[in-house]
C-alpha atoms as a PDB file:
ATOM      1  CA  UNK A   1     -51.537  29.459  -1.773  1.00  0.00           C
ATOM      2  CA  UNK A   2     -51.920  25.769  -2.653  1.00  0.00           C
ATOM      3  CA  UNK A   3     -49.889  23.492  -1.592  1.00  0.00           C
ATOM      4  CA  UNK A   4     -47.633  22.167  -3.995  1.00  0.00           C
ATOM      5  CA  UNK A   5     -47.514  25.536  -6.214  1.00  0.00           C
ATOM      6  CA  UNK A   6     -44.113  26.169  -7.746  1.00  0.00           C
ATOM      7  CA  UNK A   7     -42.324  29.063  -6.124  1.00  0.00           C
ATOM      8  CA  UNK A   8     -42.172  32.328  -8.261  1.00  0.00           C
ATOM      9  CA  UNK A   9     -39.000  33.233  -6.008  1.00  0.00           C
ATOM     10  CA  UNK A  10     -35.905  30.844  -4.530  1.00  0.00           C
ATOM     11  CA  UNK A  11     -32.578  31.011  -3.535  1.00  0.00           C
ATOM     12  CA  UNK A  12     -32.118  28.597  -6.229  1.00  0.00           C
ATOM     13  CA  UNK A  13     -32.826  31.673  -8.857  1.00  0.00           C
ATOM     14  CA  UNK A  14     -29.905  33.370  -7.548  1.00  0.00           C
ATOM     15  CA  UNK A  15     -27.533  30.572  -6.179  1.00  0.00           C
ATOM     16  CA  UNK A  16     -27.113  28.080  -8.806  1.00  0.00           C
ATOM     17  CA  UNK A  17     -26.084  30.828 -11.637  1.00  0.00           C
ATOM     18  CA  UNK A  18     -23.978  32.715  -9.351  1.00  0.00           C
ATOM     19  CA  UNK A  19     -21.978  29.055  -8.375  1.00  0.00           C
ATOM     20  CA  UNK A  20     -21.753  28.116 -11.711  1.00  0.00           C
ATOM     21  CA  UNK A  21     -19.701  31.481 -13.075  1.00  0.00           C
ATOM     22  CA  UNK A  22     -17.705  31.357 -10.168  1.00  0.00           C
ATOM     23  CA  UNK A  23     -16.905  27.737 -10.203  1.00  0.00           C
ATOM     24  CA  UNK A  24     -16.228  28.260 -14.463  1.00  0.00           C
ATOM     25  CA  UNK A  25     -13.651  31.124 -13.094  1.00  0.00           C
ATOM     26  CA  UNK A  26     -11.964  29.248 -11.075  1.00  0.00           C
ATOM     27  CA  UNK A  27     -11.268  26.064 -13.028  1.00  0.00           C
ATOM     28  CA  UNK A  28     -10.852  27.116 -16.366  1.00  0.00           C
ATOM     29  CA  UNK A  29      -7.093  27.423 -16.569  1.00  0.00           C
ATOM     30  CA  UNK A  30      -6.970  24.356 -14.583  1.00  0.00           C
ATOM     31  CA  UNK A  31      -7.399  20.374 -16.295  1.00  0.00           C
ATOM     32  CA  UNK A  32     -10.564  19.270 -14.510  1.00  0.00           C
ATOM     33  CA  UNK A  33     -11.682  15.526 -14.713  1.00  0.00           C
ATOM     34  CA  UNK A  34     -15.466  14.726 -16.138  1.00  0.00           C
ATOM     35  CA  UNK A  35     -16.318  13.744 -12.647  1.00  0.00           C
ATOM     36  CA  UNK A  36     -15.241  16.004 -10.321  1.00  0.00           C
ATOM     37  CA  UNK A  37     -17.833  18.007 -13.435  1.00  0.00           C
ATOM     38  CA  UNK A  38     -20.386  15.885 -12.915  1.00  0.00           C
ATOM     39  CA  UNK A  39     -20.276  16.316  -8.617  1.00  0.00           C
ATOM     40  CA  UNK A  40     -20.669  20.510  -9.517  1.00  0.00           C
ATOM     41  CA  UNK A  41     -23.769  19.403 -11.642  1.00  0.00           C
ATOM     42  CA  UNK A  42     -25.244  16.910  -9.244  1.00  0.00           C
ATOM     43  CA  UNK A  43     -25.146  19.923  -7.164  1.00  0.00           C
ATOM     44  CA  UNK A  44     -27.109  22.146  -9.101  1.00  0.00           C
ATOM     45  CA  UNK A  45     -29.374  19.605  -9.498  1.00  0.00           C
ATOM     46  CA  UNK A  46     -30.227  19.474  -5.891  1.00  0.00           C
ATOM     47  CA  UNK A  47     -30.135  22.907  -4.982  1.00  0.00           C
ATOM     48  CA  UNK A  48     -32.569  23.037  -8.057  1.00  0.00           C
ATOM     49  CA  UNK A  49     -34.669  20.428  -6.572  1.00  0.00           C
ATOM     50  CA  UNK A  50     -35.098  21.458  -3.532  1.00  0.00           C
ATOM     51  CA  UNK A  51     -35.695  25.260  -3.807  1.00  0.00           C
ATOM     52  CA  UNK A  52     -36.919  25.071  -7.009  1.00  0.00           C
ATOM     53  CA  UNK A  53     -39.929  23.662  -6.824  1.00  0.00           C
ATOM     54  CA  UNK A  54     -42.956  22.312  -5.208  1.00  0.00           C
ATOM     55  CA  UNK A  55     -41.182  21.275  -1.808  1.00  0.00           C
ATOM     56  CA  UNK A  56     -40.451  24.810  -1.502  1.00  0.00           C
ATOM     57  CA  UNK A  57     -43.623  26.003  -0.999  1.00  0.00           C
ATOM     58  CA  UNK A  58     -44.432  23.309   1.293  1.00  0.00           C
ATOM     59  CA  UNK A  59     -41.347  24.231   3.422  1.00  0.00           C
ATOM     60  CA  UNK A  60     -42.278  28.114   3.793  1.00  0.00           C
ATOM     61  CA  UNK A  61     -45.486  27.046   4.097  1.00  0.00           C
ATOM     62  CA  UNK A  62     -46.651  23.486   5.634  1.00  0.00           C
ATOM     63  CA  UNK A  63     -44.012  21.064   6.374  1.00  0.00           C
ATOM     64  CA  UNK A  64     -41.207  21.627   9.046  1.00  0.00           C
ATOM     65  CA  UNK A  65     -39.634  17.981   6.962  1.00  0.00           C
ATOM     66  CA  UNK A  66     -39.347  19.341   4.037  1.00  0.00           C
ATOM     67  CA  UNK A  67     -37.511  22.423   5.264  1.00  0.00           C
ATOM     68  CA  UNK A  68     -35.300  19.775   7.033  1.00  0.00           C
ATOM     69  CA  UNK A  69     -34.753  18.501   3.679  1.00  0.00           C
ATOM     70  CA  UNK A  70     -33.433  21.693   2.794  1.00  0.00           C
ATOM     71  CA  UNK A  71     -31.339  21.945   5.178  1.00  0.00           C
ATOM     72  CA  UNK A  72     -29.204  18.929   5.136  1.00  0.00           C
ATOM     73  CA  UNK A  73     -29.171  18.718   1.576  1.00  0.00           C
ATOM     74  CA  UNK A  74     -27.742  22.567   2.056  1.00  0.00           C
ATOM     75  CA  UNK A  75     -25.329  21.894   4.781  1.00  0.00           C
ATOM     76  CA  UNK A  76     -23.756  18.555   3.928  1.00  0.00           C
ATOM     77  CA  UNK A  77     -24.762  17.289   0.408  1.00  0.00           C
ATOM     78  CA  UNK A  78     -24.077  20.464  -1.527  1.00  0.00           C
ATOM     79  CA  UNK A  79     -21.038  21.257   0.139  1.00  0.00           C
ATOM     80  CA  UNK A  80     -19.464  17.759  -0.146  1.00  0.00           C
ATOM     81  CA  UNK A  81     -20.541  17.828  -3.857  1.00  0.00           C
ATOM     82  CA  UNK A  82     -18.727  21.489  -4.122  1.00  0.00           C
ATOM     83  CA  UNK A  83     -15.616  20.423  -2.496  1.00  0.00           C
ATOM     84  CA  UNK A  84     -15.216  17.224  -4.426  1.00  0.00           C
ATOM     85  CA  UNK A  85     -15.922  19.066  -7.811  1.00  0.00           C
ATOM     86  CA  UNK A  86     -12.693  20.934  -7.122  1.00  0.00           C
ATOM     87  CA  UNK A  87      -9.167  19.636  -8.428  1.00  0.00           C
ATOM     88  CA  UNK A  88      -6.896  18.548  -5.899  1.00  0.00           C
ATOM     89  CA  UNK A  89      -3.927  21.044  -7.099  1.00  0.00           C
ATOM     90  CA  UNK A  90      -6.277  23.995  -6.881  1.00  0.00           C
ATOM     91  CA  UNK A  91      -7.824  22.898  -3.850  1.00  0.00           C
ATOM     92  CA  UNK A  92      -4.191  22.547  -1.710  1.00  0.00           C
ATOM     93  CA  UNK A  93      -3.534  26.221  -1.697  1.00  0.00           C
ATOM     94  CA  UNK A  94      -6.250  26.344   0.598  1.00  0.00           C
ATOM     95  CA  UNK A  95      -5.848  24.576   4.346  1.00  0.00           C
ATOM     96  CA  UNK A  96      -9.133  24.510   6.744  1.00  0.00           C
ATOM     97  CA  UNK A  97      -8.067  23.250  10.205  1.00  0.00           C
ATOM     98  CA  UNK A  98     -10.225  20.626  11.297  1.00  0.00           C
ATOM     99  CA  UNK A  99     -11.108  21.824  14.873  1.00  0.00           C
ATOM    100  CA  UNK A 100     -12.347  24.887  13.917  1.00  0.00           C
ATOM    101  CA  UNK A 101     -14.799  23.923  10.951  1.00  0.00           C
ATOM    102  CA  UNK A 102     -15.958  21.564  12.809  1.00  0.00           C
ATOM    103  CA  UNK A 103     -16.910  23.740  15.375  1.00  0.00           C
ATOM    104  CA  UNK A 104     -18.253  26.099  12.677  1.00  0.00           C
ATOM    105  CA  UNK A 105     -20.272  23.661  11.190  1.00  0.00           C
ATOM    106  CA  UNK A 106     -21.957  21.917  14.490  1.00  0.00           C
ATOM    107  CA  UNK A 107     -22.597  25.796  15.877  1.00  0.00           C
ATOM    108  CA  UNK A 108     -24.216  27.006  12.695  1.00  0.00           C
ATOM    109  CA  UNK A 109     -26.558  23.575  13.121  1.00  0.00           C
ATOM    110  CA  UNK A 110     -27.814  23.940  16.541  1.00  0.00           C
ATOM    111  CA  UNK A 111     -27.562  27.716  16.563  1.00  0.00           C
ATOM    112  CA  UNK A 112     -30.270  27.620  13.632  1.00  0.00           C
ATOM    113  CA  UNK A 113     -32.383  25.179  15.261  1.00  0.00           C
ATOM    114  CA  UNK A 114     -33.312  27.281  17.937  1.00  0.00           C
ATOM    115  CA  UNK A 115     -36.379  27.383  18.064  1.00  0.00           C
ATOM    116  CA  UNK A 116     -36.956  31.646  18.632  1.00  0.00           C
ATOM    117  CA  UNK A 117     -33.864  31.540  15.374  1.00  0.00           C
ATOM    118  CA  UNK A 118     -35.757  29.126  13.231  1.00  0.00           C
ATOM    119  CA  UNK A 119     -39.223  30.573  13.477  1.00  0.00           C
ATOM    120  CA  UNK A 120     -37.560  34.280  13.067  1.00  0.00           C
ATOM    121  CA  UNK A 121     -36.089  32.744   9.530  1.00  0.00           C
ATOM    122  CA  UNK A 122     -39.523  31.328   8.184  1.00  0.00           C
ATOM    123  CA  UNK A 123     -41.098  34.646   9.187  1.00  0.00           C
ATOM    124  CA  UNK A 124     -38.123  36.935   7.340  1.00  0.00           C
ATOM    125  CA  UNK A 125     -37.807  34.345   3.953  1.00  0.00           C
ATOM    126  CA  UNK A 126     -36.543  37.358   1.908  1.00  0.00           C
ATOM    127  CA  UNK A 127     -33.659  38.015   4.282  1.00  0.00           C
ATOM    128  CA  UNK A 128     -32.950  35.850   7.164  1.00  0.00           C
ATOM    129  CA  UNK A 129     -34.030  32.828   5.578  1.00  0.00           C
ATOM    130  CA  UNK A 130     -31.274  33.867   2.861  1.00  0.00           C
ATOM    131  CA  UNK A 131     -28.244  34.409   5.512  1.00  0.00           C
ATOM    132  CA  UNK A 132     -29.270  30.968   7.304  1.00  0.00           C
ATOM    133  CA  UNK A 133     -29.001  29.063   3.680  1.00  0.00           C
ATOM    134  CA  UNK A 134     -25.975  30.835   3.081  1.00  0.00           C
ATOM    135  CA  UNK A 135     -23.892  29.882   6.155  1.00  0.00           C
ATOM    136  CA  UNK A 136     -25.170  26.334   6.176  1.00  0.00           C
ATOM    137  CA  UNK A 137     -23.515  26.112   2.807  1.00  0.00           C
ATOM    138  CA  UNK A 138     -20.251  27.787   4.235  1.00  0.00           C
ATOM    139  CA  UNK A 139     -19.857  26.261   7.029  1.00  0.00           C
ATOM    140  CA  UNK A 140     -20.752  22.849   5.369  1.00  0.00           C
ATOM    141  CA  UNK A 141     -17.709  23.282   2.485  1.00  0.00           C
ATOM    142  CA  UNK A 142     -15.403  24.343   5.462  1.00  0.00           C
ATOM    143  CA  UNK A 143     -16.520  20.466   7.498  1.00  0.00           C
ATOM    144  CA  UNK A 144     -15.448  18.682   3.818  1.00  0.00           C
ATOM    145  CA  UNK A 145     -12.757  20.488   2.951  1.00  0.00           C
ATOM    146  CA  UNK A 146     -10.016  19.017   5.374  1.00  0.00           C
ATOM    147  CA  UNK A 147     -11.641  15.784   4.704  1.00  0.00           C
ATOM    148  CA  UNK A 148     -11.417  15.815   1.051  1.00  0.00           C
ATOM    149  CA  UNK A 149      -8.433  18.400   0.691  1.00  0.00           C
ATOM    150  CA  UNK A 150      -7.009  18.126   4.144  1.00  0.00           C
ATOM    151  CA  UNK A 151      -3.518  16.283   4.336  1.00  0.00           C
ATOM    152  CA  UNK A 152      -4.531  14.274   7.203  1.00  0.00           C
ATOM    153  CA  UNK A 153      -4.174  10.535   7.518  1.00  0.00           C
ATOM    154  CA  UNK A 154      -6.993   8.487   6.769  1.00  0.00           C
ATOM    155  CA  UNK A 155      -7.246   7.319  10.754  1.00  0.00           C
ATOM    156  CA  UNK A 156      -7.752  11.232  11.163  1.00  0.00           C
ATOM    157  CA  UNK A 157     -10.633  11.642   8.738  1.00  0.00           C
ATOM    158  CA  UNK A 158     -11.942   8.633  10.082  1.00  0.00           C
ATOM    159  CA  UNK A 159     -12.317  10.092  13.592  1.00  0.00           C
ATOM    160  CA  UNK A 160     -13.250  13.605  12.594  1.00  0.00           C
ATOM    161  CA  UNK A 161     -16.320  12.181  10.816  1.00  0.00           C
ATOM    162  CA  UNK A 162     -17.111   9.793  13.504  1.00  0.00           C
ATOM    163  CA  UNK A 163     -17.085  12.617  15.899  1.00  0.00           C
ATOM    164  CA  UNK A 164     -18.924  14.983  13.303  1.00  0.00           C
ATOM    165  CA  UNK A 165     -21.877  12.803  13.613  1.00  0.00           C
ATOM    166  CA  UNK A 166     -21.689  11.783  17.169  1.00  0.00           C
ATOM    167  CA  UNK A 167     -22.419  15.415  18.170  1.00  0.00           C
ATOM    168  CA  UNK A 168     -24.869  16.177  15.223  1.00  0.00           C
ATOM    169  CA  UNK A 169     -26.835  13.315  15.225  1.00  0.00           C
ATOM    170  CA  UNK A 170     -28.540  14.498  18.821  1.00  0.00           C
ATOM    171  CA  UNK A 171     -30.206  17.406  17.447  1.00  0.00           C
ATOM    172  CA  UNK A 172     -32.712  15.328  15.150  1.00  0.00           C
ATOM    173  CA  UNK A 173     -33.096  12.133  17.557  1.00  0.00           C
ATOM    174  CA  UNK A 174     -34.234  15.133  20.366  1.00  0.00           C
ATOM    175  CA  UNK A 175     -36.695  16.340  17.953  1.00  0.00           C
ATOM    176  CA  UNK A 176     -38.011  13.160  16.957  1.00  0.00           C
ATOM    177  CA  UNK A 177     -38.475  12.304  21.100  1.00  0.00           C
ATOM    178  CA  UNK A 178     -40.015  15.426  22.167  1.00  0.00           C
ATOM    179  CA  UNK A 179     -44.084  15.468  23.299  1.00  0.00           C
ATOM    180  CA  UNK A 180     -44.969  18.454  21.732  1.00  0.00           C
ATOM    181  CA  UNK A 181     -44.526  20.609  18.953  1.00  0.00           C
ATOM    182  CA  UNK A 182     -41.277  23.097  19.204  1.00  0.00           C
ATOM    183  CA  UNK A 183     -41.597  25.709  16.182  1.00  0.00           C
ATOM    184  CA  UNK A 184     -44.685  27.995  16.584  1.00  0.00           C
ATOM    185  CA  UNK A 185     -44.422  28.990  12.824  1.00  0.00           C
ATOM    186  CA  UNK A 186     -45.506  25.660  11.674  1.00  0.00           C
ATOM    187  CA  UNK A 187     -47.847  25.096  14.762  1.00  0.00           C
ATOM    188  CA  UNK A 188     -50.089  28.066  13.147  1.00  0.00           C
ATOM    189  CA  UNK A 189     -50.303  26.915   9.793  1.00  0.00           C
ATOM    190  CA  UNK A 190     -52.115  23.761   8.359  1.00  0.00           C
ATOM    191  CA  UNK A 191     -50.487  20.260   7.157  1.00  0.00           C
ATOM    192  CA  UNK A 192     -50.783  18.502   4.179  1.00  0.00           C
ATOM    193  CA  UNK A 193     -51.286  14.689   4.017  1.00  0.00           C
ATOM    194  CA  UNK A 194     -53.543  14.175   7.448  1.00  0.00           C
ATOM    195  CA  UNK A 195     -49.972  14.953   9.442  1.00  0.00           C
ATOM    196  CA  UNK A 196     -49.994  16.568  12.879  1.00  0.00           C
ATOM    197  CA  UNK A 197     -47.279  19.054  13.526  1.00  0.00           C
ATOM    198  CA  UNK A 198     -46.087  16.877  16.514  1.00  0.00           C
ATOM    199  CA  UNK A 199     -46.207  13.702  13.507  1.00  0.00           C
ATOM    200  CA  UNK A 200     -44.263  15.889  10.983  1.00  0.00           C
ATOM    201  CA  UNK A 201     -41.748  17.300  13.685  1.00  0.00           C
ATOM    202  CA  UNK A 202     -40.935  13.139  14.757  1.00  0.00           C
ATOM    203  CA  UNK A 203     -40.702  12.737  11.533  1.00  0.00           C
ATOM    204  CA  UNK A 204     -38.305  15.504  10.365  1.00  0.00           C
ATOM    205  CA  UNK A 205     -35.957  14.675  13.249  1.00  0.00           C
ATOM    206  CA  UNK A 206     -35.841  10.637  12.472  1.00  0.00           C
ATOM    207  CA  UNK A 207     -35.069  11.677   8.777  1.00  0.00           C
ATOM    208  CA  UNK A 208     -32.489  14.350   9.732  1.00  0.00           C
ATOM    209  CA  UNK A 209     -30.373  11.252  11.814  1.00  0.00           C
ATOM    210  CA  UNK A 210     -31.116   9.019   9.891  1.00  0.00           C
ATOM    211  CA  UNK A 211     -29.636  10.903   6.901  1.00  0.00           C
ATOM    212  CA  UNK A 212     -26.711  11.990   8.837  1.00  0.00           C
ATOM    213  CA  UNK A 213     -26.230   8.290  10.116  1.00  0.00           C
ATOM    214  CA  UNK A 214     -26.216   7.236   6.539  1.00  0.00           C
ATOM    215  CA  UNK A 215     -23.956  10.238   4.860  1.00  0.00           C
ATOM    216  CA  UNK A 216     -21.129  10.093   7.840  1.00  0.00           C
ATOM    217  CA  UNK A 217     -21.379   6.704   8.002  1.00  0.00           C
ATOM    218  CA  UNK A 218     -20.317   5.769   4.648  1.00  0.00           C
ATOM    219  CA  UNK A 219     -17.683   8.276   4.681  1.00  0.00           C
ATOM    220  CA  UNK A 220     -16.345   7.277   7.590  1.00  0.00           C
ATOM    221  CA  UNK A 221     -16.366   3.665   6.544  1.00  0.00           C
ATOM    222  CA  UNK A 222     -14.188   4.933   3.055  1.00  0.00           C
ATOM    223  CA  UNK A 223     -11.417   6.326   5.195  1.00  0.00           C
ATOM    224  CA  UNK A 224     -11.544   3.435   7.769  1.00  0.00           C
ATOM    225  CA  UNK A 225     -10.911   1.049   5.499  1.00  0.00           C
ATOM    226  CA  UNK A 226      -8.187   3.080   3.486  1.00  0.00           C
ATOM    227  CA  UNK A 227      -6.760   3.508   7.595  1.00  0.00           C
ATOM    228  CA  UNK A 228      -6.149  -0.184   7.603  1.00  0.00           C
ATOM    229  CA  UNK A 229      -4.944  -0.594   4.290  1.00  0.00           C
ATOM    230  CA  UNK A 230      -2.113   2.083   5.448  1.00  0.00           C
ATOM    231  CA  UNK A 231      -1.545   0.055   8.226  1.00  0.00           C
ATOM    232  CA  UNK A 232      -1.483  -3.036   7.279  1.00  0.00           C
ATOM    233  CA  UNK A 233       1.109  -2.104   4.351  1.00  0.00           C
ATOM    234  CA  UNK A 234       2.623  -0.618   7.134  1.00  0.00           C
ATOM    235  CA  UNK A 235       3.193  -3.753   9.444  1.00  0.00           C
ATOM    236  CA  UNK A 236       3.613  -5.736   5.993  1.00  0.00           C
ATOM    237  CA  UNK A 237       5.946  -4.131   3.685  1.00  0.00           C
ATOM    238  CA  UNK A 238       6.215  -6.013   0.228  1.00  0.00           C
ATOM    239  CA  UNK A 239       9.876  -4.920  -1.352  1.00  0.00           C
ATOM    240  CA  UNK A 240      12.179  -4.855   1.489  1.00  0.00           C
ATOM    241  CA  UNK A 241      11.438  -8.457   1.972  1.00  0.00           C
ATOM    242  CA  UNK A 242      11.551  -9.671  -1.360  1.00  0.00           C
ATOM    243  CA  UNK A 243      14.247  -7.934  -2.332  1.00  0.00           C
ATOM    244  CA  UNK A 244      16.325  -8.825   0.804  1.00  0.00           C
ATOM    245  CA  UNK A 245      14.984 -12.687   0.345  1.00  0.00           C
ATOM    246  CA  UNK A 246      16.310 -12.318  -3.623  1.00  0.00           C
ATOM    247  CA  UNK A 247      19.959 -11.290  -2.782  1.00  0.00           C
ATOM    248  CA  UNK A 248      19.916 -13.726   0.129  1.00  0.00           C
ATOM    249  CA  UNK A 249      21.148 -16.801  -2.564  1.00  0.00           C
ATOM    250  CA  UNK A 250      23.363 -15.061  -4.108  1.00  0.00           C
ATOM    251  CA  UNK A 251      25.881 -15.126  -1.844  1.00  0.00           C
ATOM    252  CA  UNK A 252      26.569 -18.628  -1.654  1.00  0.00           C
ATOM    253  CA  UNK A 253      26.468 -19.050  -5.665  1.00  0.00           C
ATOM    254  CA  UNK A 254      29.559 -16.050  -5.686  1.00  0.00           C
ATOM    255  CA  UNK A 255      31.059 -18.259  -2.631  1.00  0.00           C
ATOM    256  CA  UNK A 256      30.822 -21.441  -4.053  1.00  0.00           C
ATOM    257  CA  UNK A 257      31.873 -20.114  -7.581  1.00  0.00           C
ATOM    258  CA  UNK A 258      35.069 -18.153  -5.903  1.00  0.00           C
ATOM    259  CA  UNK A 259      36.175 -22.037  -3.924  1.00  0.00           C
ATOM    260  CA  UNK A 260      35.747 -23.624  -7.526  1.00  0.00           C
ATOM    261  CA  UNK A 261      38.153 -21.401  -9.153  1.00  0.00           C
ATOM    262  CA  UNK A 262      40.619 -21.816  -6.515  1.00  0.00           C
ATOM    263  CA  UNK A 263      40.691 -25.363  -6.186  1.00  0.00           C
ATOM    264  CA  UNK A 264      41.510 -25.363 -10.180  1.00  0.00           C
ATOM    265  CA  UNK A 265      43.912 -23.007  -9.166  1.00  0.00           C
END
């Protein structure tokens, strides 16, 4: 097969319709705003893009970084695009617990990594390959979803993501350090562009942290900073003192006005 041929089958064929009627199901008796829209389409768009096309056939076939693309764009993008897309009132009648989808989330990672896991997906693409996609999408939505849904305090997101990454972000900087090559599927099949498999396996794990570094990052920045606007309107409220300051001359305008009257008295 060459290369860069466009797959004839995906999980893209199947996933993005069957997302888009349910996501039409659930919103339409609900007001939804044009961007929350436009995150469900960006996600499409991905999904489409990366199991739609070319860099699928290099990920079944050549490239242990492009399947790495697949992966985080499947189990972090998508599903913070997903949750986002959803309204707010909708959204509430459903609570994740923090704890637990976090552990969901950083087990599915490393569990799939694995090497004897990994190279059993690639070698079952019609089956296993399916069920791995599909929980890195679930357990992705159920990391966002107390995040973006949750009724936390900022300060809480804050840490959850900083911790989210702190324990994910080993996985790719271990494959990016190791000497040799870990997944014998990709080990028996040729590379494209001149790469070794040891080159493409540094390379998959420096853009899997790095990508992780840059997504949690920013996220955890946004709630960090909304943390210490809380806080500092906290520690500095506005109203009580100006309203406490305005009444404050008051009283000795009614005084003074009370000793005038009796003195004409």
């Amino acid at each position: 097969m060459h290369p860069y041929a466009w797959p004839t089958e995906s999980d893209a064929f199947a996933l993005v319709p069957a997302l888009s009627l349910a996501y039409y199901l659930v919103v339409r008796r609900h007001s939804v705003e044009r961007r929350r829209i436009a995150c469900f389409v960006f996600a499409m768009l991905l999904l489409v893009a990366v199991f739609a096309t070319p860099l699928e056939t290099l990920a079944l076939n050549s490239l242990l970084t492009a399947h790495f693309l697949q992966n985080v764009t499947v189990a972090e993008w998508v599903p913070a695009l997903l949750v986002l897309s959803l309204p707010p009132l909708l959204a509430s009648r459903v609570r994740v617990p923090m704890l637990p989808a976090l552990v969901l989330w950083l087990g599915t990672y490393f569990a799939w990594h694995v090497p004897a896991a990994y190279d059993f997906a690639l070698r079952h693409p019609h089956s296993f390959l399916h069920l791995e996609h599909a929980t890195y999408l679930v357990a992705g939505t159920a990391l966002w979803w107390p995040v973006i849904h949750g009724r936390h305090s900022s300060g809480t997101k804050a840490a959850y993501l900083f911790g989210a990454f702190v324990l994910a972000s080993p996985l790719g900087l271990l494959l990016a350090l190791l000497p040799d090559p870990v997944y014998a599927f990709y080990e028996a099949r040729p590379t494209v562009w001149g790469l070794s498999h040891l080159l493409d396996q540094e390379i998959a794990g420096t853009t899997m942290a790095g990508e992780q570094a840059v997504v949690f990052f920013a996220a955890f920045a946004f709630y960090f900073s909304c943390f210490l606007q809380e806080e500092e309107g906290t520690a500095y409220p506005v109203s009580q003192p100006l309203s406490s300051s305005a009444r404050t001359p008051s009283t000795p305008a009614r005084h003074s006005s009370s000793t005038s009257s009796s003195g004409r008295a």
